[in-house]
N, C-alpha and C. Protein backbone atom coordinates (compact mmCIF):
# COMPACT_ATOMS: atom_id res chain seq x y z
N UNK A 1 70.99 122.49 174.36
CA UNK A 1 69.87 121.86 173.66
C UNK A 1 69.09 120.91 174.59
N UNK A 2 69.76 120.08 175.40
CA UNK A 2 69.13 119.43 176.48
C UNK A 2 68.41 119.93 176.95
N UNK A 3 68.69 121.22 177.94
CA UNK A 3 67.82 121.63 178.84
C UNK A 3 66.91 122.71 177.94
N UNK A 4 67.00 123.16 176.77
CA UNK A 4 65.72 123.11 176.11
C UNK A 4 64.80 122.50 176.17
N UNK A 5 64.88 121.10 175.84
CA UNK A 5 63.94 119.94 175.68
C UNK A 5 63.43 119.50 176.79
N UNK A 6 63.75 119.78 178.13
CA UNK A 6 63.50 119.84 179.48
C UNK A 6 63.10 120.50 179.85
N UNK A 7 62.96 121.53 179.22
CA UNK A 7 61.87 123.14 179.91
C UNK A 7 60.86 123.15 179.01
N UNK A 8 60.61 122.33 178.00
CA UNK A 8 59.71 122.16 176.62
C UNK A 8 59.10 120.92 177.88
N UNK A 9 59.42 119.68 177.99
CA UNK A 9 59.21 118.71 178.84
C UNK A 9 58.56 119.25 180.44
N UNK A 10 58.89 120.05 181.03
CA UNK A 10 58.35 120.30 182.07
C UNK A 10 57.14 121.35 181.54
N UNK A 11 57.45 122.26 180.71
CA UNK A 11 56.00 123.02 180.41
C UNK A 11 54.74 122.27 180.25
N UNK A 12 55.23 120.95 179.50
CA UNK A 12 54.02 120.56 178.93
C UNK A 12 53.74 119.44 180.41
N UNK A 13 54.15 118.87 181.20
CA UNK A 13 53.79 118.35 182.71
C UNK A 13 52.54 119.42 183.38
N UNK A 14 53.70 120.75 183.22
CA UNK A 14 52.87 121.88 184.13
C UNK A 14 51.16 122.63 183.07
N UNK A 15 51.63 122.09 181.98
CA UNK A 15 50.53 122.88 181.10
C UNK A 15 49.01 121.29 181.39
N UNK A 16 49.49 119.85 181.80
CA UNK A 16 48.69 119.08 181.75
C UNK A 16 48.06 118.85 183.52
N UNK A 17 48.79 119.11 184.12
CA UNK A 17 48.76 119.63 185.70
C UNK A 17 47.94 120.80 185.56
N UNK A 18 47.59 121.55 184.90
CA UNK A 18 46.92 123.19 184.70
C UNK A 18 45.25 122.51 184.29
N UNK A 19 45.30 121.75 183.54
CA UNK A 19 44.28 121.03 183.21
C UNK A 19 43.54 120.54 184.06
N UNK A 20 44.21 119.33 184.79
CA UNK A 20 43.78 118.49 186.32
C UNK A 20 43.18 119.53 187.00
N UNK A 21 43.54 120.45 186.99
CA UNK A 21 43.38 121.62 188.20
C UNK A 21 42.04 122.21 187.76
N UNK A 22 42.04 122.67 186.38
CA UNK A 22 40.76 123.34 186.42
C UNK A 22 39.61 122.26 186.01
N UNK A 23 39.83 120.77 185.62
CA UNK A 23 38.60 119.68 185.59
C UNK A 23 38.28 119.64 187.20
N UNK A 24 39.54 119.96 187.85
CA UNK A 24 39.19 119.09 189.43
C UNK A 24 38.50 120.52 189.94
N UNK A 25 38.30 121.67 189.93
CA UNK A 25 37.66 123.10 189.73
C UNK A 25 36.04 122.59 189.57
N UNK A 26 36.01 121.85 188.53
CA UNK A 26 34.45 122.10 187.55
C UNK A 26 33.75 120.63 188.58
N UNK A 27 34.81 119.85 189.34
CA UNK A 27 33.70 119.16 190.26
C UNK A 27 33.83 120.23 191.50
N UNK A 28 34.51 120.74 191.95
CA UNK A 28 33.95 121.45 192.96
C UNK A 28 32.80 122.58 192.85
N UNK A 29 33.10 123.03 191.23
CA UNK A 29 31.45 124.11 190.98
C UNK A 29 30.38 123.40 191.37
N UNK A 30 30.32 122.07 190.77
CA UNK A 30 29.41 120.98 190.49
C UNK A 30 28.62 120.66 191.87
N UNK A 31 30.13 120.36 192.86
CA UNK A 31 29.26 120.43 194.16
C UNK A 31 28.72 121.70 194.94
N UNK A 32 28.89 122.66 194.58
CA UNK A 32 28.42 124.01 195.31
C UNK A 32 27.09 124.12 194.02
N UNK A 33 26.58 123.68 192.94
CA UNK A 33 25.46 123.71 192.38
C UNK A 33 24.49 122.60 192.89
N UNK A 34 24.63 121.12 193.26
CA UNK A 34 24.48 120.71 193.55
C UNK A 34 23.80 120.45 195.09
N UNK A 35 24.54 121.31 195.79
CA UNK A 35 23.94 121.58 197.73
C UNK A 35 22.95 122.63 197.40
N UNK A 36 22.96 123.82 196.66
CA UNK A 36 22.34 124.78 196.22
C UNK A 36 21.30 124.24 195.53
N UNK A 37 20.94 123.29 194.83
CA UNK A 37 19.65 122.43 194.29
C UNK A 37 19.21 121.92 195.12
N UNK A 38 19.74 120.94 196.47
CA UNK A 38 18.86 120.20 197.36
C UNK A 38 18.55 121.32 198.40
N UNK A 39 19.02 122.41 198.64
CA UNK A 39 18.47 123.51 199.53
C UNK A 39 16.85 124.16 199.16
N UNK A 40 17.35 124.39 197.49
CA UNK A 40 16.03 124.53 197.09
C UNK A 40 14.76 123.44 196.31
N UNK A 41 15.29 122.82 197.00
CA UNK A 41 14.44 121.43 197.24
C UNK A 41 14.24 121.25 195.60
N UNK A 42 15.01 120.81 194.93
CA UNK A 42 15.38 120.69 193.26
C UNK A 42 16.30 119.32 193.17
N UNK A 43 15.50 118.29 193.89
CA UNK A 43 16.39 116.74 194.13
C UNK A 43 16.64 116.46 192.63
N UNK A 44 15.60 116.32 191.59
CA UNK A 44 16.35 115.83 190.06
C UNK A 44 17.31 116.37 189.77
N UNK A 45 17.21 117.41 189.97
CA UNK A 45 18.32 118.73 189.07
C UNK A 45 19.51 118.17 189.84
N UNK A 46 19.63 118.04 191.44
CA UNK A 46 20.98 117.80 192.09
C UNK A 46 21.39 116.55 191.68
N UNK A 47 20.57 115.53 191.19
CA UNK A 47 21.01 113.92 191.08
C UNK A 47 21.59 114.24 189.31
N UNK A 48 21.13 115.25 188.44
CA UNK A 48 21.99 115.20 187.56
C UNK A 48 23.06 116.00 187.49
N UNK A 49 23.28 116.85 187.98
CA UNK A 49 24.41 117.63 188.48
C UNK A 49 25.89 116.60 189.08
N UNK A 50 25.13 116.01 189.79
CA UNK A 50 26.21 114.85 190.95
C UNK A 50 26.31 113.79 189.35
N UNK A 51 25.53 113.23 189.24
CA UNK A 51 25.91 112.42 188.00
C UNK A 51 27.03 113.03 186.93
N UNK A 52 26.89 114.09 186.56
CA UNK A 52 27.71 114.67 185.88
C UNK A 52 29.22 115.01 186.54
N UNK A 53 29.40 115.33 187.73
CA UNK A 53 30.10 115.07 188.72
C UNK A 53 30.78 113.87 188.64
N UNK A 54 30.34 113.03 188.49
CA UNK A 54 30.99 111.36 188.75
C UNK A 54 31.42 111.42 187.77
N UNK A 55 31.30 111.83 186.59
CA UNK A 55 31.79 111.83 185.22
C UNK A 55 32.69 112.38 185.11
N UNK A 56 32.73 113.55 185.49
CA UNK A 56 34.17 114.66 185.60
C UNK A 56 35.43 113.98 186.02
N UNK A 57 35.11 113.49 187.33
CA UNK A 57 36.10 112.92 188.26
C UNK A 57 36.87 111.87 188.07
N UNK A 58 36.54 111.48 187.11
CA UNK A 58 37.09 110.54 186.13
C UNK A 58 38.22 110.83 185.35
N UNK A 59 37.60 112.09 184.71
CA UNK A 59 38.97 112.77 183.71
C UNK A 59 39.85 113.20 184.71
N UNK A 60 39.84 113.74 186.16
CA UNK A 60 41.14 114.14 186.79
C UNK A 60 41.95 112.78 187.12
N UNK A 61 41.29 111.52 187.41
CA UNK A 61 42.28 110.56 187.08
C UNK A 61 43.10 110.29 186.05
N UNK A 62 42.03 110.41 184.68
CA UNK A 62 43.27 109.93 183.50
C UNK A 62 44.34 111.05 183.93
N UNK A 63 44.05 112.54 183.81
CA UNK A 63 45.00 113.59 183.46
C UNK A 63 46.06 113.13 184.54
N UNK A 64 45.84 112.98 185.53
CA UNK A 64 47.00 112.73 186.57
C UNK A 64 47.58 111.50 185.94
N UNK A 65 47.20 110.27 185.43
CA UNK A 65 47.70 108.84 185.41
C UNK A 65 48.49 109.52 183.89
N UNK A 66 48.14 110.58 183.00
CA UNK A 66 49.23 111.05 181.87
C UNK A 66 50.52 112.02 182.50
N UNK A 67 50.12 112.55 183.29
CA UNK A 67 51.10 113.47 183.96
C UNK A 67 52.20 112.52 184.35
N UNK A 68 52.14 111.35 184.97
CA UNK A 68 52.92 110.20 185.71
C UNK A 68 53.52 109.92 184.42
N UNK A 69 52.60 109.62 183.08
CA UNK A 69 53.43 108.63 182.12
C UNK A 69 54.73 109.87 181.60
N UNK A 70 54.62 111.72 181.74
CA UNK A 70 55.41 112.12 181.29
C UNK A 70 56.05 112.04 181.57
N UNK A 71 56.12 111.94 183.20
CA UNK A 71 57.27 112.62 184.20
C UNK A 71 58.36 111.25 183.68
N UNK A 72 58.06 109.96 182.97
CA UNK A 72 59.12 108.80 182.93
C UNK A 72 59.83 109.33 181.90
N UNK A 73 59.44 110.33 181.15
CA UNK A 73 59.92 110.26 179.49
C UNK A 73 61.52 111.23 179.78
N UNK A 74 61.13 112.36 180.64
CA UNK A 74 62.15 113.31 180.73
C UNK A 74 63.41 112.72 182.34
N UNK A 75 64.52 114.27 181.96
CA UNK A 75 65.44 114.09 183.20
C UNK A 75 65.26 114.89 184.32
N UNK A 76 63.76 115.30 184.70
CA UNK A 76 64.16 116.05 185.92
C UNK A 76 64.87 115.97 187.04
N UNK A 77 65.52 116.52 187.80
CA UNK A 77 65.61 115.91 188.85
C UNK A 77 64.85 114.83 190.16
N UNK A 78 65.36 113.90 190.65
CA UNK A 78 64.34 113.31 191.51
C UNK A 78 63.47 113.79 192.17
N UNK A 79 63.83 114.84 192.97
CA UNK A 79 63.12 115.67 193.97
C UNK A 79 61.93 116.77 192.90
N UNK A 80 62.21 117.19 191.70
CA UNK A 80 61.21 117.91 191.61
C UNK A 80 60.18 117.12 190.81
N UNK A 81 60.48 116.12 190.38
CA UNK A 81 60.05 114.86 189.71
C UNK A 81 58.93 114.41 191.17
N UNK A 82 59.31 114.22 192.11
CA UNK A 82 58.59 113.69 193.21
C UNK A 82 57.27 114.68 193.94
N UNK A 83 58.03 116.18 193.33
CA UNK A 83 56.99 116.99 194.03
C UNK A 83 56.00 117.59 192.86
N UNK A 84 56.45 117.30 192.14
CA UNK A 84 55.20 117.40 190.82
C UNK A 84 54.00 116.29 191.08
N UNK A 85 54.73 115.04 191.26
CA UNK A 85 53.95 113.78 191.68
C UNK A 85 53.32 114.02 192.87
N UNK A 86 53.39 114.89 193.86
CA UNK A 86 52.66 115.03 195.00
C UNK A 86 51.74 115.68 194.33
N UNK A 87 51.92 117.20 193.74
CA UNK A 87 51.44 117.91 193.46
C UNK A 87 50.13 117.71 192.42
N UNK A 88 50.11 116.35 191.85
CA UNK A 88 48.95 116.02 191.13
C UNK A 88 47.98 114.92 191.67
N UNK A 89 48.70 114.00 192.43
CA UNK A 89 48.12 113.28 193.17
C UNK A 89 47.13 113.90 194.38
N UNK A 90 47.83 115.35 194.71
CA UNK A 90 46.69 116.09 195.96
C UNK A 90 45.48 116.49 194.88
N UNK A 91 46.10 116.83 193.84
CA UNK A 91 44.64 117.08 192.85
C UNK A 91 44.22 116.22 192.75
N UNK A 92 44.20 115.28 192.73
CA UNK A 92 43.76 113.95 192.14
C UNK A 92 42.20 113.65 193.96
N UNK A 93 43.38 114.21 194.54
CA UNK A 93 42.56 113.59 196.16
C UNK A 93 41.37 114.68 196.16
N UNK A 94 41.76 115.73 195.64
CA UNK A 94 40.71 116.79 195.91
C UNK A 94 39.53 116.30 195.65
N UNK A 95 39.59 115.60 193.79
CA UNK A 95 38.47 115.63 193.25
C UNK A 95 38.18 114.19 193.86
N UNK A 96 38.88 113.29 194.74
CA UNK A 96 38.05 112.33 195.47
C UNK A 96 37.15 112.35 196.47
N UNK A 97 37.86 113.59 197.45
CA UNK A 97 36.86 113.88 198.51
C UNK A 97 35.14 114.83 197.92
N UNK A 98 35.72 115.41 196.66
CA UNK A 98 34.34 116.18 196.40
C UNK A 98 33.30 115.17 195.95
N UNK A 99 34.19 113.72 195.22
CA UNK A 99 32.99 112.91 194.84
C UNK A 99 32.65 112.47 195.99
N UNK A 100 33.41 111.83 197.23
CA UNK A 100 32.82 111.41 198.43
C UNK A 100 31.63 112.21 199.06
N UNK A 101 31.96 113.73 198.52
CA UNK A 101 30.59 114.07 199.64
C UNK A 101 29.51 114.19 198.56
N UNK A 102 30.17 114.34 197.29
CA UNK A 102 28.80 114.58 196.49
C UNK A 102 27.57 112.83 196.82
N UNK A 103 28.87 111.67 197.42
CA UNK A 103 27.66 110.19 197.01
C UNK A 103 26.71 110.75 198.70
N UNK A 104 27.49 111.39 199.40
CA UNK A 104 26.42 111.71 200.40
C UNK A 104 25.43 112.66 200.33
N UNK A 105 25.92 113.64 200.06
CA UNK A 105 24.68 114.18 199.23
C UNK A 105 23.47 113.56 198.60
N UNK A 106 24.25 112.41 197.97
CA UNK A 106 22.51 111.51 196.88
C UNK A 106 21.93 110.98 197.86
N UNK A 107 22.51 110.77 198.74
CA UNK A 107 21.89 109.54 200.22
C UNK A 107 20.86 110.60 200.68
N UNK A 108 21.45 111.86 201.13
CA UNK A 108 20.42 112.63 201.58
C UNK A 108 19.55 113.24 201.06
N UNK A 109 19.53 113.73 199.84
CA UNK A 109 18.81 114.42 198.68
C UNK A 109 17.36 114.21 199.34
N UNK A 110 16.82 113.13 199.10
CA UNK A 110 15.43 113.54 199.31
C UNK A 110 14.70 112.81 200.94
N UNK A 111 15.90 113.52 202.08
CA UNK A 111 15.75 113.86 203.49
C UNK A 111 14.93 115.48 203.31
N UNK A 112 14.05 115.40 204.71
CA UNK A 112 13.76 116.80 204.69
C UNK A 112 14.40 117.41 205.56
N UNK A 113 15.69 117.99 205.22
CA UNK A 113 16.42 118.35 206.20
C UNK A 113 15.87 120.26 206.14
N UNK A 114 15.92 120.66 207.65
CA UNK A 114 16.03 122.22 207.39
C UNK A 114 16.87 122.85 206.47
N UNK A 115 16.47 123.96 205.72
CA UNK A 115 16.80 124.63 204.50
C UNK A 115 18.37 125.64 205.48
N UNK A 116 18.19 125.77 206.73
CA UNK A 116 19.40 126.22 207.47
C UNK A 116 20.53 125.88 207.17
N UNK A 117 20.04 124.65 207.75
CA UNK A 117 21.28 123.31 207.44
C UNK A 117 22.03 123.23 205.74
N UNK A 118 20.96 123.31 204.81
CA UNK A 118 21.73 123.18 203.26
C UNK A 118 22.28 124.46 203.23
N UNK A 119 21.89 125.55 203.52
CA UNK A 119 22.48 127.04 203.28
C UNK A 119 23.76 126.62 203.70
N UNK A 120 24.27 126.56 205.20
CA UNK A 120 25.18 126.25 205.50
C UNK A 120 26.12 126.21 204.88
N UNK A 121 25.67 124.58 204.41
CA UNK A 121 26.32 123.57 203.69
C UNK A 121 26.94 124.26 202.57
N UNK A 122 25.90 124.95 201.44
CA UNK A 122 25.96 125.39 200.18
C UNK A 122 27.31 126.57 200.32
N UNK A 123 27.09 127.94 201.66
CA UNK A 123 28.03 128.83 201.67
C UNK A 123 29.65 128.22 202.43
N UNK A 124 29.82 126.84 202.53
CA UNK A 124 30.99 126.29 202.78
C UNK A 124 31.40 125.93 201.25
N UNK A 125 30.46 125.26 200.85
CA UNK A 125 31.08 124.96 199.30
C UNK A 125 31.25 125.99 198.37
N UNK A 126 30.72 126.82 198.85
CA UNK A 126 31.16 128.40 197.90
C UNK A 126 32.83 128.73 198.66
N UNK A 127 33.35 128.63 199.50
CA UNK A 127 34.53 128.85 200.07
C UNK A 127 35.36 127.96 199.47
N UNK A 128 35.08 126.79 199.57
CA UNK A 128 35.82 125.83 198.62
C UNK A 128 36.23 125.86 197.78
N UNK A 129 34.92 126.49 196.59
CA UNK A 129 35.30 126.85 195.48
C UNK A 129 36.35 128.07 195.24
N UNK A 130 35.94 128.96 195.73
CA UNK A 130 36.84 130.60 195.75
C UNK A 130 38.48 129.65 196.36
N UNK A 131 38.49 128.40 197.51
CA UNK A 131 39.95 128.19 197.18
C UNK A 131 40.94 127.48 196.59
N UNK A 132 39.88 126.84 195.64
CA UNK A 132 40.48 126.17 194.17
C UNK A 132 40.38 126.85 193.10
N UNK A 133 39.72 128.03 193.16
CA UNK A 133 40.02 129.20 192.31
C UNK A 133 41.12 129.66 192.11
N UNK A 134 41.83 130.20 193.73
CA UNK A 134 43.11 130.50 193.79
C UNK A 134 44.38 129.80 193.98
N UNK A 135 44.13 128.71 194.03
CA UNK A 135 44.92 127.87 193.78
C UNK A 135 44.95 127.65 191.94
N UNK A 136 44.33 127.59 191.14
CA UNK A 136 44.55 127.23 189.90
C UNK A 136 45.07 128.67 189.57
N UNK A 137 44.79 130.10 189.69
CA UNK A 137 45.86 130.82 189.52
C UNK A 137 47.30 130.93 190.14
N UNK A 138 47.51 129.79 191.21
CA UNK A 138 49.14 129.74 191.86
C UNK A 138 49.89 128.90 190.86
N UNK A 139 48.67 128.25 190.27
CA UNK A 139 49.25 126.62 189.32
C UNK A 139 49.44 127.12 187.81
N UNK A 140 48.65 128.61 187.39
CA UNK A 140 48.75 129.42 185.94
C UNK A 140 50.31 129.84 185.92
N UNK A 141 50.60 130.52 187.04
CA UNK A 141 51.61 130.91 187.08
C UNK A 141 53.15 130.16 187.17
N UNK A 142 52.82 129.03 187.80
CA UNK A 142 54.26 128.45 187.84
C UNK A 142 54.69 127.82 186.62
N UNK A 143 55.88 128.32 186.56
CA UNK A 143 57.04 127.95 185.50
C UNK A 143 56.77 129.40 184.75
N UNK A 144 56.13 130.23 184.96
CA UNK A 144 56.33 132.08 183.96
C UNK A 144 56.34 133.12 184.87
N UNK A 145 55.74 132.80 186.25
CA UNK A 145 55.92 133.99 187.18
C UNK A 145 55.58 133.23 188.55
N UNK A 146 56.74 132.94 188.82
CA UNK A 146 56.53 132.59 190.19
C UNK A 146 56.71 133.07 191.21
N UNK A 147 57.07 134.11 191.63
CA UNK A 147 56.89 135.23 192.35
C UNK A 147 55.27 135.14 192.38
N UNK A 148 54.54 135.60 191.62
CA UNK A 148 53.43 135.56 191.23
C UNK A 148 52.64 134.02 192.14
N UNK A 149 52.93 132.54 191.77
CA UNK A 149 52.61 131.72 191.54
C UNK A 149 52.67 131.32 193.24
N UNK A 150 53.96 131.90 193.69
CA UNK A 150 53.90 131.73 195.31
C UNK A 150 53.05 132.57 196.15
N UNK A 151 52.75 133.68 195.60
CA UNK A 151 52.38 135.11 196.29
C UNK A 151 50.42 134.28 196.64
N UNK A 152 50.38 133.90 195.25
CA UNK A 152 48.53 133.01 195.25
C UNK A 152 48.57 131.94 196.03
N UNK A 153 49.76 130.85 195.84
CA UNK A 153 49.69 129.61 197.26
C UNK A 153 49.57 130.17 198.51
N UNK A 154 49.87 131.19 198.53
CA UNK A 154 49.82 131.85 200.74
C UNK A 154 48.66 132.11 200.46
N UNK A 155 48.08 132.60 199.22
CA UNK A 155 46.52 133.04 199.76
C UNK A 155 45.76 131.98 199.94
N UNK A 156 46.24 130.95 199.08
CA UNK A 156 45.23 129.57 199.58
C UNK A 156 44.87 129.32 201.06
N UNK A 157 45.78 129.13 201.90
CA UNK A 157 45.72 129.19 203.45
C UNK A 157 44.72 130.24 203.49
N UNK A 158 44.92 131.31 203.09
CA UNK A 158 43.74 132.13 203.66
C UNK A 158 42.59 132.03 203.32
N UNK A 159 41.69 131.36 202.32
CA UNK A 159 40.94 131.12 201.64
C UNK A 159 40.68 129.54 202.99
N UNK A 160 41.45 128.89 202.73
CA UNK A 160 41.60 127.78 203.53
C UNK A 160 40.71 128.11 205.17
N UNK A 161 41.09 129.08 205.64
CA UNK A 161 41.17 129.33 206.82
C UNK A 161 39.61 129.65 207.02
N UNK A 162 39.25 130.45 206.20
CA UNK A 162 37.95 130.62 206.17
C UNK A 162 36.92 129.54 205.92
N UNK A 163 37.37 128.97 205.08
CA UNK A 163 36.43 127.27 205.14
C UNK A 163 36.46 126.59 206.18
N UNK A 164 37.48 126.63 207.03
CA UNK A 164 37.82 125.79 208.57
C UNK A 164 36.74 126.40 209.19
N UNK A 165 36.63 128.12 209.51
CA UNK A 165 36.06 128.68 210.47
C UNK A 165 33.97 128.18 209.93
N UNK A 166 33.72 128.11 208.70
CA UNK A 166 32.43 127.85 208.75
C UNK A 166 32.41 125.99 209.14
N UNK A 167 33.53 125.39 208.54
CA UNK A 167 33.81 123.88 209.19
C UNK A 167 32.91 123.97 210.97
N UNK A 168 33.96 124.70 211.29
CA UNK A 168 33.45 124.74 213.24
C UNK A 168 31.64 125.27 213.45
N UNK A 169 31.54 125.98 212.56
CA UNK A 169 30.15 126.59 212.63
C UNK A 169 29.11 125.64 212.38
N UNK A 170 29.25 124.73 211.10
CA UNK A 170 28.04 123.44 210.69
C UNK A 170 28.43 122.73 211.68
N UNK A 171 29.10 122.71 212.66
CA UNK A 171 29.70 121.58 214.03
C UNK A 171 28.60 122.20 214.50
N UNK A 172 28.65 123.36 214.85
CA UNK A 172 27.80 123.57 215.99
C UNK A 172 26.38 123.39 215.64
N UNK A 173 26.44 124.10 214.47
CA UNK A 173 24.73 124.11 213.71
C UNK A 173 24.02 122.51 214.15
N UNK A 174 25.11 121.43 213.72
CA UNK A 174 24.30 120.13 213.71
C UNK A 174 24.20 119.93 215.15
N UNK A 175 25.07 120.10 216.37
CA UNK A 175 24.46 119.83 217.32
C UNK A 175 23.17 120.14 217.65
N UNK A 176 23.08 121.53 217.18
CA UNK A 176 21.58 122.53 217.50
C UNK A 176 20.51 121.83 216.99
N UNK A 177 21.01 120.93 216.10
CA UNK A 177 19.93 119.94 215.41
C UNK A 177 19.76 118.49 215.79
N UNK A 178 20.75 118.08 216.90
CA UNK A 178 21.13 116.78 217.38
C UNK A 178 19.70 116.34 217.81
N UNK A 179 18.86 116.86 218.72
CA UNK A 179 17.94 116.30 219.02
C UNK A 179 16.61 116.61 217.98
N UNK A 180 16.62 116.85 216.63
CA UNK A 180 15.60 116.94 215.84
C UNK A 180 15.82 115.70 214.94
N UNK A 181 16.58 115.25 214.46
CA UNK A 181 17.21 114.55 213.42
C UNK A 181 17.71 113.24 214.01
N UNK A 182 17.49 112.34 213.10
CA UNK A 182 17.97 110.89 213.61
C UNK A 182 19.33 110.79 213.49
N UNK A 183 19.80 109.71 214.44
CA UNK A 183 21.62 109.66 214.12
C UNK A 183 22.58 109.34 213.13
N UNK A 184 21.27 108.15 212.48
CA UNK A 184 21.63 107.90 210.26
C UNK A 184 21.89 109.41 209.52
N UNK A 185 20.90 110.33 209.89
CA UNK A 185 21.13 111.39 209.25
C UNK A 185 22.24 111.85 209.70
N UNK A 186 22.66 112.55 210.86
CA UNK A 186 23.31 113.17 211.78
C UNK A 186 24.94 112.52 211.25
N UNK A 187 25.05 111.10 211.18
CA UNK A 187 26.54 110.57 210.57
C UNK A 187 26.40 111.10 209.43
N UNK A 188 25.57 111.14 208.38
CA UNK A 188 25.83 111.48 206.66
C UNK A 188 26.35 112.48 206.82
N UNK A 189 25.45 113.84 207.47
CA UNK A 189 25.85 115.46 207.53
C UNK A 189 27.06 115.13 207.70
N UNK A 190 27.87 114.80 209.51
CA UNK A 190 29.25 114.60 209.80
C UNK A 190 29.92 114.24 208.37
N UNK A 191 29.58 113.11 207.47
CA UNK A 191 30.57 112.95 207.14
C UNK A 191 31.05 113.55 205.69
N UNK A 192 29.83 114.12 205.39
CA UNK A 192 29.73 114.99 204.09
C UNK A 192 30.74 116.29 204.53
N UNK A 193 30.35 116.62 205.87
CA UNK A 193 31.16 117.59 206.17
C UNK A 193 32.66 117.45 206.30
N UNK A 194 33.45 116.34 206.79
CA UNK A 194 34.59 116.22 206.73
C UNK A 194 35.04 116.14 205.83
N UNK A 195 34.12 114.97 203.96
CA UNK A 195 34.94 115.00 203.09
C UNK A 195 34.89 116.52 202.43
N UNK A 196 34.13 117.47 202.77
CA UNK A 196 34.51 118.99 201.93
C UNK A 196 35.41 119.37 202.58
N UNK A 197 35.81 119.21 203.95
CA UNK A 197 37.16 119.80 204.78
C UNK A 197 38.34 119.74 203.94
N UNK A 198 38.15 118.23 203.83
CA UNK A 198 38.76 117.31 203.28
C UNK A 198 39.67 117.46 201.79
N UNK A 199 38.93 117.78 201.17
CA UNK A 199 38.98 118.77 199.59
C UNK A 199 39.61 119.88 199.81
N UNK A 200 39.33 120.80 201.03
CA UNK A 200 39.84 121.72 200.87
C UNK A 200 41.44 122.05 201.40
N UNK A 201 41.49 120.86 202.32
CA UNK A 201 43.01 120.57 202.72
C UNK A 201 43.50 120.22 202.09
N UNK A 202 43.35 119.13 200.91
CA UNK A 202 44.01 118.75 199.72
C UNK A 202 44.50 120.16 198.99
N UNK A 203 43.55 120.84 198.88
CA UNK A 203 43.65 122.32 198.12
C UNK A 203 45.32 123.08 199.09
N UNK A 204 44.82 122.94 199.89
CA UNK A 204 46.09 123.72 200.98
C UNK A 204 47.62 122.88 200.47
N UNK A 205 47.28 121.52 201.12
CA UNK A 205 48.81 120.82 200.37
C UNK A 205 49.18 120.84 199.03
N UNK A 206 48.46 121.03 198.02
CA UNK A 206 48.64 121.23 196.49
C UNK A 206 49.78 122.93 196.79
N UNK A 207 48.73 123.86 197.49
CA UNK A 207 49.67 125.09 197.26
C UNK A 207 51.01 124.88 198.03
N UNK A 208 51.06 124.11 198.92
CA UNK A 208 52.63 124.40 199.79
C UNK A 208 53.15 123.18 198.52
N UNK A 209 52.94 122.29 198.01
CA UNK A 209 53.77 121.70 196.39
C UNK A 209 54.10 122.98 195.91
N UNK A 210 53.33 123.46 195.14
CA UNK A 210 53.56 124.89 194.34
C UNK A 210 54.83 125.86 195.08
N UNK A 211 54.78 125.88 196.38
CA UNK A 211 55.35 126.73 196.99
C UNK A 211 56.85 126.18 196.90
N UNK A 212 57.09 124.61 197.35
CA UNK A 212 58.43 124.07 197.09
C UNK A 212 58.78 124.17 195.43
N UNK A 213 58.04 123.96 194.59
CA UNK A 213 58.20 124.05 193.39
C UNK A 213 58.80 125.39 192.75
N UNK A 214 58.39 126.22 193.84
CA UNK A 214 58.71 128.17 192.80
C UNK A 214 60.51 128.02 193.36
N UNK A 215 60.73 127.43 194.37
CA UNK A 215 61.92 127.81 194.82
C UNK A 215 63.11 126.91 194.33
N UNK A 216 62.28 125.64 193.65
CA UNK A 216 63.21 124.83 192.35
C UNK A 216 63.61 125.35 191.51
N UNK A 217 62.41 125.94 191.05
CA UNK A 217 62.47 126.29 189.28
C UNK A 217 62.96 127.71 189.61
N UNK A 218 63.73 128.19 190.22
CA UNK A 218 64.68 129.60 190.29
C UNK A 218 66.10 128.98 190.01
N UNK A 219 66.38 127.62 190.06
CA UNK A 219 67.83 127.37 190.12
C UNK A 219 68.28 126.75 189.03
């Protein structure tokens, strides 16, 4: 009967963790709609988009700060107790770095930057998205098919990998632009660009959680 009430207790952790995942999802759409509005030079539309954004990012805090109050109620073990707690807290970071680049984004919004440069920008945040996509199906699956649930965390890396490789590419792009653009601008880009890296490495450590997690919940 115990460990009934403990697999009732962890479902509902993993069913509120499933949540976090797809609110912290709807700011990363938010920011790939958002770069895609200031490309096409649509600054209102992106400042309410990002506004709505700031709003979101909010609810992945409460959901994580309820996930914490469950994990006190039940007996998991320490260790998977600790990696659940990683595992929501990287969500939690995701949707911090997407608000970080979305406040750079507002800074730049109405720069006239080349439409090159936002494309860029916009088809990195489409990668982003496709790897918090697959990550929230590694996170559907755990605790009913984890076979399944691990098989989607390795694809994250690969999803991952591909966001790195356009990462190196807007490197180069902005140099190509170093001498058109002032160096105020030139730091925002940099740093808009690191916090989407940024997001998406969070995305990577969330799946290797998942990954220690499938090989708990077998025992």
């Amino acid at each position: 009967m115990e460990r009934w009430f403990e697999k009732r207790r962890m479902n509902k952790v993993l069913d509120i963790a499933y949540r976090q995942m797809i609110v912290a999802l709807d700011t990363i759409n938010d920011l790939e709609k958002a770069i895609e509005a200031v490309a096409e030079r649509k600054c209102e539309t992106a400042k309410t988009i990002i506004a709505r954004l700031f709003k979101t990012e909010e609810e992945v805090d409460d959901l994580r700060r309820v996930v914490f109050e469950e994990l006190t109620k039940g007996r998991l073990p320490p260790r998977d107790r600790e990696d659940i707690m990683k595992l929501v807290t990287n969500l939690d970071k995701v949707a911090d770095h997407v608000k970080d680049s979305a406040r750079n984004i507002l800074v730049l919004v109405n720069k006239d930057l080349p439409k090159e440069i936002w494309d860029a920008y916009h088809d990195m945040a489409h990668g982003i998205v496709s790897t918090a996509a697959v990550l929230r199906e590694s996170l559907k699956s755990l605790g009913e098919d984890n076979a399944r649930a691990r098989e989607m965390s390795e694809r994250v890396e690969d999803e991952e990998n591909r966001v790195d490789k356009k990462y190196l590419e807007i490197k180069s792009l902005l140099l190509d632009y170093g001498d058109k653009l002032n160096p105020a601008t030139l730091i925002l880009l940099k740093d808009l660009l690191d916090s989407m890296e940024e997001a998406t490495d969070r995305c990577a450590d969330t799946g290797d959680y998942i990954r220690v997690l499938t090989v708990s919940f077998k025992k």
